[in-house]
N, C-alpha and C. Protein backbone atom coordinates (compact mmCIF):
# COMPACT_ATOMS: atom_id res chain seq x y z
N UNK A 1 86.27 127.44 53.75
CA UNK A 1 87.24 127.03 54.74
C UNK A 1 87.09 127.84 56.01
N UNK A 2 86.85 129.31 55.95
CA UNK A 2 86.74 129.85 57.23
C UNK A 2 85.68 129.59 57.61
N UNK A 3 84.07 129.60 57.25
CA UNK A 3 83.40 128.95 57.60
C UNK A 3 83.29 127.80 58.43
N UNK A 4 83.96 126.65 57.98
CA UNK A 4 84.26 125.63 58.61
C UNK A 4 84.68 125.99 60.15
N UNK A 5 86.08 126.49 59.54
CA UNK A 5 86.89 127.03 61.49
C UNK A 5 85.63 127.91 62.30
N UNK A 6 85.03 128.66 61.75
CA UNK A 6 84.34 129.24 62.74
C UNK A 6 83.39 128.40 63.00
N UNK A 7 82.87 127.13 62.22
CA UNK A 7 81.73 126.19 63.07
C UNK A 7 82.35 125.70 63.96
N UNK A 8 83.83 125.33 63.62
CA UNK A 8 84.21 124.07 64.56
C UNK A 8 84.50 125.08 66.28
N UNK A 9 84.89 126.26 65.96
CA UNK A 9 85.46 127.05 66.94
C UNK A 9 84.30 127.59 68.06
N UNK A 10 82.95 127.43 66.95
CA UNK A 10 81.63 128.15 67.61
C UNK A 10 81.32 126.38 68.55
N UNK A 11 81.96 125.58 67.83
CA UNK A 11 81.46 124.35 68.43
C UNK A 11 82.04 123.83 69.80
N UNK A 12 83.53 123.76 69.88
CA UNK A 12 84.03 124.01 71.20
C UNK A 12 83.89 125.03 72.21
N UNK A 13 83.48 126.58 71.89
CA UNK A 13 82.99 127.00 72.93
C UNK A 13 81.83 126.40 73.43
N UNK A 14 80.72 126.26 72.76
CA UNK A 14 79.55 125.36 73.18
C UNK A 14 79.48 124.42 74.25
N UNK A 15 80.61 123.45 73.70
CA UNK A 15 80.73 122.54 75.14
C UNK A 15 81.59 123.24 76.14
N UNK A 16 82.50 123.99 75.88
CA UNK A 16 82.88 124.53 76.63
C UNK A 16 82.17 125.42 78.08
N UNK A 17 80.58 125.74 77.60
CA UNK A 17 79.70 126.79 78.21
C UNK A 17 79.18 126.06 80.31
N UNK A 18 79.33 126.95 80.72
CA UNK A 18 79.30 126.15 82.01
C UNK A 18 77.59 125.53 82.20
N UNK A 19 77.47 124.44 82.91
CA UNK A 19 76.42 123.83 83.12
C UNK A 19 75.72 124.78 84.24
N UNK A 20 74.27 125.30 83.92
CA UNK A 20 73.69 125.38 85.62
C UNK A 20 72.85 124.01 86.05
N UNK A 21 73.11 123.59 87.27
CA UNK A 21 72.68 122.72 87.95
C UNK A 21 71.43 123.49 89.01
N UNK A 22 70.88 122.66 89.58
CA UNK A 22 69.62 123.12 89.94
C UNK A 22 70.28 123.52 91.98
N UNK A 23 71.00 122.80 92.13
CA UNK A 23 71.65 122.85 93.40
C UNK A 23 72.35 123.59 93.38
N UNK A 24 73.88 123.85 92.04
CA UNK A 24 74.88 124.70 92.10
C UNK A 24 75.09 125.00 91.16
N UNK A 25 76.01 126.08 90.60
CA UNK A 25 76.80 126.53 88.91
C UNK A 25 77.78 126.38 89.60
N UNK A 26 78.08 124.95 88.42
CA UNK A 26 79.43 124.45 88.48
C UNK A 26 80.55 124.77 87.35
N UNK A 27 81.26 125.25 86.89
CA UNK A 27 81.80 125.23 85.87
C UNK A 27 82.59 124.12 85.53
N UNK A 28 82.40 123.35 83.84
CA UNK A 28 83.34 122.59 83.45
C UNK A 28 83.82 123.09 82.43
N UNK A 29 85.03 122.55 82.75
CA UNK A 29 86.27 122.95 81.32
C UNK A 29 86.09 121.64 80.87
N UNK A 30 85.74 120.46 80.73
CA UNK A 30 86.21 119.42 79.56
C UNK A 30 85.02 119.29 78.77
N UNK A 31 85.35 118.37 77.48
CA UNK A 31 84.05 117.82 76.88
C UNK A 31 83.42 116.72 77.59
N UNK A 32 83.67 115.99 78.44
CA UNK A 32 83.02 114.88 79.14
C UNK A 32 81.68 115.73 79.54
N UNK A 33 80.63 114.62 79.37
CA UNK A 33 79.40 115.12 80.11
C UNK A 33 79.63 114.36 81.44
N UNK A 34 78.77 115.40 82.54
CA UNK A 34 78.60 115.14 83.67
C UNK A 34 77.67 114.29 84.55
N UNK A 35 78.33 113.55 85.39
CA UNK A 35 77.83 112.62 86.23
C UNK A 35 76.51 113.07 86.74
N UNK A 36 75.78 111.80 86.83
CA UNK A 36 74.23 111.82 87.25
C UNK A 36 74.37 112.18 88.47
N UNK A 37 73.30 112.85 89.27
CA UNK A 37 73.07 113.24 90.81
C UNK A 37 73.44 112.41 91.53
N UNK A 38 74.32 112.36 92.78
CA UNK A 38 73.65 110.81 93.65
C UNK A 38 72.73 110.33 94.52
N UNK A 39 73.05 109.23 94.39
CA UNK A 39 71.87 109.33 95.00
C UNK A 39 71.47 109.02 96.64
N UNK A 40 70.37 109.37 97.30
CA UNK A 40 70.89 109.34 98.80
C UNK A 40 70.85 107.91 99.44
N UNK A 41 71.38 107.67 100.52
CA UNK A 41 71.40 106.40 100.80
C UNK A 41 70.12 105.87 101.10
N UNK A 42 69.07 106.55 101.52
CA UNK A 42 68.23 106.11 102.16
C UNK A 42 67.30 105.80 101.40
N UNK A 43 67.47 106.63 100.11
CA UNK A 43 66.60 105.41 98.98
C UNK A 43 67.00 104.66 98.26
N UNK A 44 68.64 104.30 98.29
CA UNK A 44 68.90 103.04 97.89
C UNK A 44 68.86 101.69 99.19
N UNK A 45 69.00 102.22 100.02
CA UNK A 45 69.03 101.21 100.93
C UNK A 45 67.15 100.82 101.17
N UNK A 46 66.18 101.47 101.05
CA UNK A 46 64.93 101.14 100.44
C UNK A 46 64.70 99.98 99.37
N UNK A 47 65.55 100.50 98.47
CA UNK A 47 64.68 99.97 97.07
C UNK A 47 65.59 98.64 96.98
N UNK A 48 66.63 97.86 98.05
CA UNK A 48 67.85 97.09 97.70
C UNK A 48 66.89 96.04 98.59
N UNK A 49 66.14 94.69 98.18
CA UNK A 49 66.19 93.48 98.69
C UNK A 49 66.86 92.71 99.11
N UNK A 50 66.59 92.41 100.28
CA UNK A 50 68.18 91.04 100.90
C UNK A 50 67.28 89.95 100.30
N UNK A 51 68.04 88.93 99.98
CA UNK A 51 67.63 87.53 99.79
C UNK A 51 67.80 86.72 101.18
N UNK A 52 67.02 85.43 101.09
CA UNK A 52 67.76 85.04 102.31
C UNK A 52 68.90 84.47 102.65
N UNK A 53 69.83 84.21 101.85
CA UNK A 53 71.08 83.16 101.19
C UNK A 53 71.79 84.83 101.60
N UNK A 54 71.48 85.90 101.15
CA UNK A 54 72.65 86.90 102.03
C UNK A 54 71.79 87.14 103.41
N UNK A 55 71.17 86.90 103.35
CA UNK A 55 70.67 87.59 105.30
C UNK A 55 71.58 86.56 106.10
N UNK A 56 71.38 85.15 105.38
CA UNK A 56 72.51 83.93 106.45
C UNK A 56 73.93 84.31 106.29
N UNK A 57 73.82 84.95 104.66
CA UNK A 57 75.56 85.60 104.77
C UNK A 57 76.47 86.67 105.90
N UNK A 58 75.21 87.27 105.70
CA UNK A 58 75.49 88.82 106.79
C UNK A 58 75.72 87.60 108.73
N UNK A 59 74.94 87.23 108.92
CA UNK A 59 74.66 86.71 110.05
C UNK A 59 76.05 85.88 110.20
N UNK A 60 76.58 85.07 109.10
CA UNK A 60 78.10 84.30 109.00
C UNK A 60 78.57 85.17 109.40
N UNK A 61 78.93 86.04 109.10
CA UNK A 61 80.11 87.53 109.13
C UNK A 61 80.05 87.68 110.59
N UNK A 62 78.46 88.16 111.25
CA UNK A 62 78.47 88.75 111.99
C UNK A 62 79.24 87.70 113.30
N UNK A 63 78.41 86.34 112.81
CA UNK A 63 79.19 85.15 114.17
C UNK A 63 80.36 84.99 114.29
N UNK A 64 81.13 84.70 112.97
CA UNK A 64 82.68 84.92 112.45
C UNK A 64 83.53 86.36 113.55
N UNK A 65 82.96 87.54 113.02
CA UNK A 65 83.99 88.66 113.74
C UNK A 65 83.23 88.43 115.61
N UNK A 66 82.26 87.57 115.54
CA UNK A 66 82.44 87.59 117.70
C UNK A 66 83.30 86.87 118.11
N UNK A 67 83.34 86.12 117.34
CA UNK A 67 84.19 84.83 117.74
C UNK A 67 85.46 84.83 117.88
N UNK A 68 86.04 85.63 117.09
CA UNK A 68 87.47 86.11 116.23
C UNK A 68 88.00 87.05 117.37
N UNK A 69 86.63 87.76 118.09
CA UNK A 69 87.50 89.27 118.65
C UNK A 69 88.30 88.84 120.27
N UNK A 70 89.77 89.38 120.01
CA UNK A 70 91.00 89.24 121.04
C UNK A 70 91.03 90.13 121.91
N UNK A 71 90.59 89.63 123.03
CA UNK A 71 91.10 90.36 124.11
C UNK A 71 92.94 91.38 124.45
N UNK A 72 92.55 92.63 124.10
CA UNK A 72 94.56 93.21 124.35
C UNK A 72 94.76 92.75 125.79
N UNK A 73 94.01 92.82 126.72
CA UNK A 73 95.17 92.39 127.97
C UNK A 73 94.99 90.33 127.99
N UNK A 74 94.50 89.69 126.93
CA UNK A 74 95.10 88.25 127.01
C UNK A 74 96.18 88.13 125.70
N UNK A 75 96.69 89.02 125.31
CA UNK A 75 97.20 89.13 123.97
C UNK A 75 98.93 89.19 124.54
N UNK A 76 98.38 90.09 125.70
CA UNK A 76 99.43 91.21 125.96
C UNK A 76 99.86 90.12 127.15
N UNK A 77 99.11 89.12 128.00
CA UNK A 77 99.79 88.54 128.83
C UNK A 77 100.44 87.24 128.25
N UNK A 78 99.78 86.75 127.10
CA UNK A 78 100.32 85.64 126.35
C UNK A 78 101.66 85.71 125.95
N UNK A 79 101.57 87.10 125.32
CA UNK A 79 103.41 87.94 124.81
C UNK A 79 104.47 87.57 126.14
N UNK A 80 103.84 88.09 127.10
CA UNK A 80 104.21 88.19 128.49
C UNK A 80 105.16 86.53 128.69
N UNK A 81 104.28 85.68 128.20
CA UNK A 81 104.66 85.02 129.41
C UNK A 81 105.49 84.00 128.31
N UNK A 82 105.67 84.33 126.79
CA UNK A 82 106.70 83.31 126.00
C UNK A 82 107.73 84.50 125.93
N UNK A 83 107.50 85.31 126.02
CA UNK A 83 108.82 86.29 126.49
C UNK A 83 109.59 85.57 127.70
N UNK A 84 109.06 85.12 128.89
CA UNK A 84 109.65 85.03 130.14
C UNK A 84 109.99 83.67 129.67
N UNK A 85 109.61 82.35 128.79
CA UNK A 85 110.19 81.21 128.78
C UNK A 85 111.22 81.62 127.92
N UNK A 86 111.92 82.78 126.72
CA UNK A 86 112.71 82.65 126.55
C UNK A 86 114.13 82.83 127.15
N UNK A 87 115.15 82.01 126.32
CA UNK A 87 116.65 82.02 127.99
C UNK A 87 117.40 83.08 127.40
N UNK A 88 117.38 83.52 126.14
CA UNK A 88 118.41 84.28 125.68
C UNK A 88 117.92 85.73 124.86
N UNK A 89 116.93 86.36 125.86
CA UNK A 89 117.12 87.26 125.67
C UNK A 89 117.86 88.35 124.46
N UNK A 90 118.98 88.33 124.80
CA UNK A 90 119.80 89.63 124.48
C UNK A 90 119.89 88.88 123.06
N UNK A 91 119.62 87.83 122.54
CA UNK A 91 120.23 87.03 120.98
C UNK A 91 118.69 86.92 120.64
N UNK A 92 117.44 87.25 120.92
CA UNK A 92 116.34 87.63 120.54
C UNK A 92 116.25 88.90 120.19
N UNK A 93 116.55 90.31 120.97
CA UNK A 93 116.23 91.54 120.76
C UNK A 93 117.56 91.73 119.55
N UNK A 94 118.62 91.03 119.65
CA UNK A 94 119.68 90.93 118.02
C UNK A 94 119.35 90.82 117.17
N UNK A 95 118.83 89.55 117.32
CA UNK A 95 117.62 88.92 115.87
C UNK A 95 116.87 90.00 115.62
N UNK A 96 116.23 90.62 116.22
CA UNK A 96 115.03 91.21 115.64
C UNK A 96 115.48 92.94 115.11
N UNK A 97 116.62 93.52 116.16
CA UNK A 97 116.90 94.79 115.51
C UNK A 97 117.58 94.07 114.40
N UNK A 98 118.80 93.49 114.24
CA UNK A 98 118.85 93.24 112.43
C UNK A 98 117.86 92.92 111.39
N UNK A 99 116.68 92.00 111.98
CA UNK A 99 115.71 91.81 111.09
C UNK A 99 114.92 93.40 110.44
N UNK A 100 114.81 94.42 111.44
CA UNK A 100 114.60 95.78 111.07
C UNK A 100 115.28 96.11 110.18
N UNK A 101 116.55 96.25 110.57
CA UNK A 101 117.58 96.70 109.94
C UNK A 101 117.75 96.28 108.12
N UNK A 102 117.83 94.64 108.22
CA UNK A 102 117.96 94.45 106.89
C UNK A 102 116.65 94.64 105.83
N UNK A 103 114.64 94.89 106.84
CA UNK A 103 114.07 95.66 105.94
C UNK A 103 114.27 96.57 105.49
N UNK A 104 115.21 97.68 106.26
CA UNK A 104 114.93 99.01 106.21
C UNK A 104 116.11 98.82 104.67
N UNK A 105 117.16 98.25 104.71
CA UNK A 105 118.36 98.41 104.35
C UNK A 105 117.81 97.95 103.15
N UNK A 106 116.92 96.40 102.38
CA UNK A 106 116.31 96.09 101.63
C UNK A 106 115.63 97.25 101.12
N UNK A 107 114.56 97.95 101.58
CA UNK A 107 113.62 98.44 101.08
C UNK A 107 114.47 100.03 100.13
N UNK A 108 115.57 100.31 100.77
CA UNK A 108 116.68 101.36 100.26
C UNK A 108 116.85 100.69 98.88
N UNK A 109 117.60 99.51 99.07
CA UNK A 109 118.01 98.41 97.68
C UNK A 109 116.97 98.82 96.76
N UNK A 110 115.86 98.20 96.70
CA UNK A 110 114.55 98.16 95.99
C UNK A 110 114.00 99.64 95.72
N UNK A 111 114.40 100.51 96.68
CA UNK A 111 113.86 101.93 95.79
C UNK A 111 115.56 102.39 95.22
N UNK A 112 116.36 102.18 94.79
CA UNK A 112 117.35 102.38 94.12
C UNK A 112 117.47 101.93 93.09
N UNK A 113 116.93 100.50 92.94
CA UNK A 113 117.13 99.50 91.71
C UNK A 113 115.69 100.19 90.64
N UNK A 114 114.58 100.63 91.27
CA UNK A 114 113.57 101.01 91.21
C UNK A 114 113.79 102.54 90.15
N UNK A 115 114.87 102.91 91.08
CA UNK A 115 115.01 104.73 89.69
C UNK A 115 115.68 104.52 88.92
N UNK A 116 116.45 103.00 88.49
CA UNK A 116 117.51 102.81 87.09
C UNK A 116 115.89 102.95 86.31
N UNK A 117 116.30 103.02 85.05
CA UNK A 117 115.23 103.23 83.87
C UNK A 117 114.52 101.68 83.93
N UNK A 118 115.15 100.74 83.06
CA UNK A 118 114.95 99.72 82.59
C UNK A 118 114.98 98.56 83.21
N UNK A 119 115.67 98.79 84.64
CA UNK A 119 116.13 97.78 85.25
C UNK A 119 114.31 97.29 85.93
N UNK A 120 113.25 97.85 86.73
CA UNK A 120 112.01 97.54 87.17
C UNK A 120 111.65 96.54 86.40
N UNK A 121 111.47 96.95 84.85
CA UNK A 121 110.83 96.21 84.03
C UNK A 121 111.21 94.99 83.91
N UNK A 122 112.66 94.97 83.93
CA UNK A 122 113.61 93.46 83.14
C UNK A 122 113.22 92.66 84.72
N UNK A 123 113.31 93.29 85.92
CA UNK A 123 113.12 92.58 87.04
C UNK A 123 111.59 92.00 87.32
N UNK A 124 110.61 92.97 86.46
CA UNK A 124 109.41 92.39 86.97
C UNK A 124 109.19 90.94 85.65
N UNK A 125 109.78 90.88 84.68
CA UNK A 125 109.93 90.14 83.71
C UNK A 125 110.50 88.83 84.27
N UNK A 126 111.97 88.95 84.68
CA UNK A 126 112.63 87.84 85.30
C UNK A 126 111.38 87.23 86.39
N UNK A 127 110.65 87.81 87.03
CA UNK A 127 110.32 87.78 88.11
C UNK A 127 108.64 86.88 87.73
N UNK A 128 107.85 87.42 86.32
CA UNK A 128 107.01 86.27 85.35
C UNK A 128 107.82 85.37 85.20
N UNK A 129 108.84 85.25 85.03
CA UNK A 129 109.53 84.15 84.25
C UNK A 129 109.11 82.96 85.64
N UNK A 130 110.04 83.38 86.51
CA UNK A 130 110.27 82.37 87.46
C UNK A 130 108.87 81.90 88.19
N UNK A 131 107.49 82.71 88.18
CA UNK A 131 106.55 82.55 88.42
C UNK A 131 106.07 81.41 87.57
N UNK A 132 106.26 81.80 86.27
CA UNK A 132 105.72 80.52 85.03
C UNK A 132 106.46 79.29 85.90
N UNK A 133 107.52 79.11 85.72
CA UNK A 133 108.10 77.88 85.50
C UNK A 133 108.26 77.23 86.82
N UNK A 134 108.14 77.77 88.06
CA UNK A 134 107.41 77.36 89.54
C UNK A 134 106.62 76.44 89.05
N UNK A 135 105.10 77.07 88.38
CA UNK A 135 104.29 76.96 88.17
C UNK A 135 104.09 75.78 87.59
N UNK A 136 104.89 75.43 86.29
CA UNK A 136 104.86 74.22 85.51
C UNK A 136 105.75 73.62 86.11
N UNK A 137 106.74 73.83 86.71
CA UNK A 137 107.22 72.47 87.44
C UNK A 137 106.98 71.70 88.59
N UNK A 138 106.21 72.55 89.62
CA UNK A 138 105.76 71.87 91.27
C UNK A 138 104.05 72.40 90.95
N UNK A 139 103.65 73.01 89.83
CA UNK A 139 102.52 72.91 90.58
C UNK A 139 101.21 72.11 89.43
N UNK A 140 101.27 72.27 87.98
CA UNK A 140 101.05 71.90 87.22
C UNK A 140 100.40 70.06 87.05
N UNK A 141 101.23 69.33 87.70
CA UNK A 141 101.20 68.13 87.78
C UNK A 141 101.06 67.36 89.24
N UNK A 142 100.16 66.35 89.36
CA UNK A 142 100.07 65.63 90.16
C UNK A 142 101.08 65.18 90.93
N UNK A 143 102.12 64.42 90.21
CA UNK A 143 103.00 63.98 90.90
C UNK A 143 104.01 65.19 91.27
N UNK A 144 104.44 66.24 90.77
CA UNK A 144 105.12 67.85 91.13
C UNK A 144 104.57 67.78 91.88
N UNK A 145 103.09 67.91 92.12
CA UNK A 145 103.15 68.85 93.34
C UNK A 145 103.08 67.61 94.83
N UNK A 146 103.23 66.61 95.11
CA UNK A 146 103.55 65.46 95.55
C UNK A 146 104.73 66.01 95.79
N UNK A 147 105.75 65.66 95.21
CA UNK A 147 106.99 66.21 95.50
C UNK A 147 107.37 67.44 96.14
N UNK A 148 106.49 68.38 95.53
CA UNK A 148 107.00 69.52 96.50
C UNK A 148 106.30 69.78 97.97
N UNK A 149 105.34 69.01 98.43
CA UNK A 149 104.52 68.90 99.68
C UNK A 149 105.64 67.93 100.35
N UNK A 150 106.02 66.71 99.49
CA UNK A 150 107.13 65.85 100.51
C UNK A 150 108.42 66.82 100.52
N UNK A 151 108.74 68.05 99.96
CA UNK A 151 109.94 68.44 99.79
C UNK A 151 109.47 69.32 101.39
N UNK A 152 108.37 70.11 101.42
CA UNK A 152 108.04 71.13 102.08
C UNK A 152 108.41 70.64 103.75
N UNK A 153 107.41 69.29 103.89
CA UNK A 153 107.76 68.67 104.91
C UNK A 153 109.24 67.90 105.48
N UNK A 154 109.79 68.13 104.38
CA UNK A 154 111.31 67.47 104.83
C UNK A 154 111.86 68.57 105.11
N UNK A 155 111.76 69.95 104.62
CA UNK A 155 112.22 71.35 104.92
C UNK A 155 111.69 71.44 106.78
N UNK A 156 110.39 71.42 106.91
CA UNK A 156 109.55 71.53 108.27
C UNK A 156 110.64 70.98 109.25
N UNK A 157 111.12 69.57 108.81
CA UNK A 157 111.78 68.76 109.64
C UNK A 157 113.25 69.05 109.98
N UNK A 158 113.41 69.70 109.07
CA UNK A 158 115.11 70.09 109.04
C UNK A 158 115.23 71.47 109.84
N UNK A 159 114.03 72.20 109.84
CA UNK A 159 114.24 73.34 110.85
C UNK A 159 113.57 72.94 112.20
N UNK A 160 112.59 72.37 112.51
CA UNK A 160 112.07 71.92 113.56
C UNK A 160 113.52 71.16 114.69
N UNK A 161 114.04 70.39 113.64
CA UNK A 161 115.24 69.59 114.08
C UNK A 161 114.60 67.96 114.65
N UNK A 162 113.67 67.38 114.11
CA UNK A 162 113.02 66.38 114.44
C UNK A 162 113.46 65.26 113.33
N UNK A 163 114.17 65.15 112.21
CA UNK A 163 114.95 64.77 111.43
C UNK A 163 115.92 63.54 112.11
């Protein structure tokens, strides 16, 4: 029996013993063995073939973000100038500090409900639930989801005010 303990004891110091590396002495404390060298970029970016199906990919990307990129002073005069068509002002800058307000005031809610114990869980649960059954009722079926595209657009119309 003591035998034993002293193999097993001679055996964890063992792994325990620090590695020398050829670059550094590193010491590890766990049993995990240690990660391979890395390696430098410049010989993986060597030894990595483009195909041509990604060279046209890369080239998509690249036409995509020229095309895409926004000028800040046409951004900034566009803001400019649906700012100046609006008439009411002072019931815009309202809207929007309460809209702050009720994130900030929300996000309080949600880290409160968040430190009850049990309550996260039962909410992220309720919260599958209603995901499932979305799911099987508007989206599942042909004619559901028909319905909920004519529902969506009768919503469009009712806020637009074109109804």
């Amino acid at each position: 029996m003591a035998a034993a303990a002293a193999s097993s004891s001679m055996a964890a110091t063992a792994i325990l013993v620090p590695r020398v590396h050829t670059a550094a002495r590193i010491t590890h404390c766990s049993a995990l063995p240690s990660l391979p060298p890395r390696v430098s970029s410049a010989s993986f970016s060597s030894s990595v073939k483009l195909s041509p199906e990604s060279r046209r990919f890369s080239q998509l990307l690249t036409k995509a973000s020229e095309e895409t990129a926004v000028d800040a002073g046409e951004f900034f005069t566009d803001l400019k100038e649906k700012w100046d068509k609006v008439e009411n002002k002072s019931t815009v800058i309202l809207y929007g500090g309460g809209a702050i307000v009720a994130v900030w005031l929300s996000s309080i809610f949600v880290g409160a409900i968040n430190s009850v114990p049990l309550l996260p869980k039962i909410m992220e649960l309720v919260g599958l639930g209603y995901t499932g059954w979305f799911v099987y009722r508007y989206l599942l079926f042909k004619s559901s989801r028909k319905e909920l595209a004519t529902d969506i657009e009768s919503l469009k119309k009712k806020i637009a005010e074109t109804e």
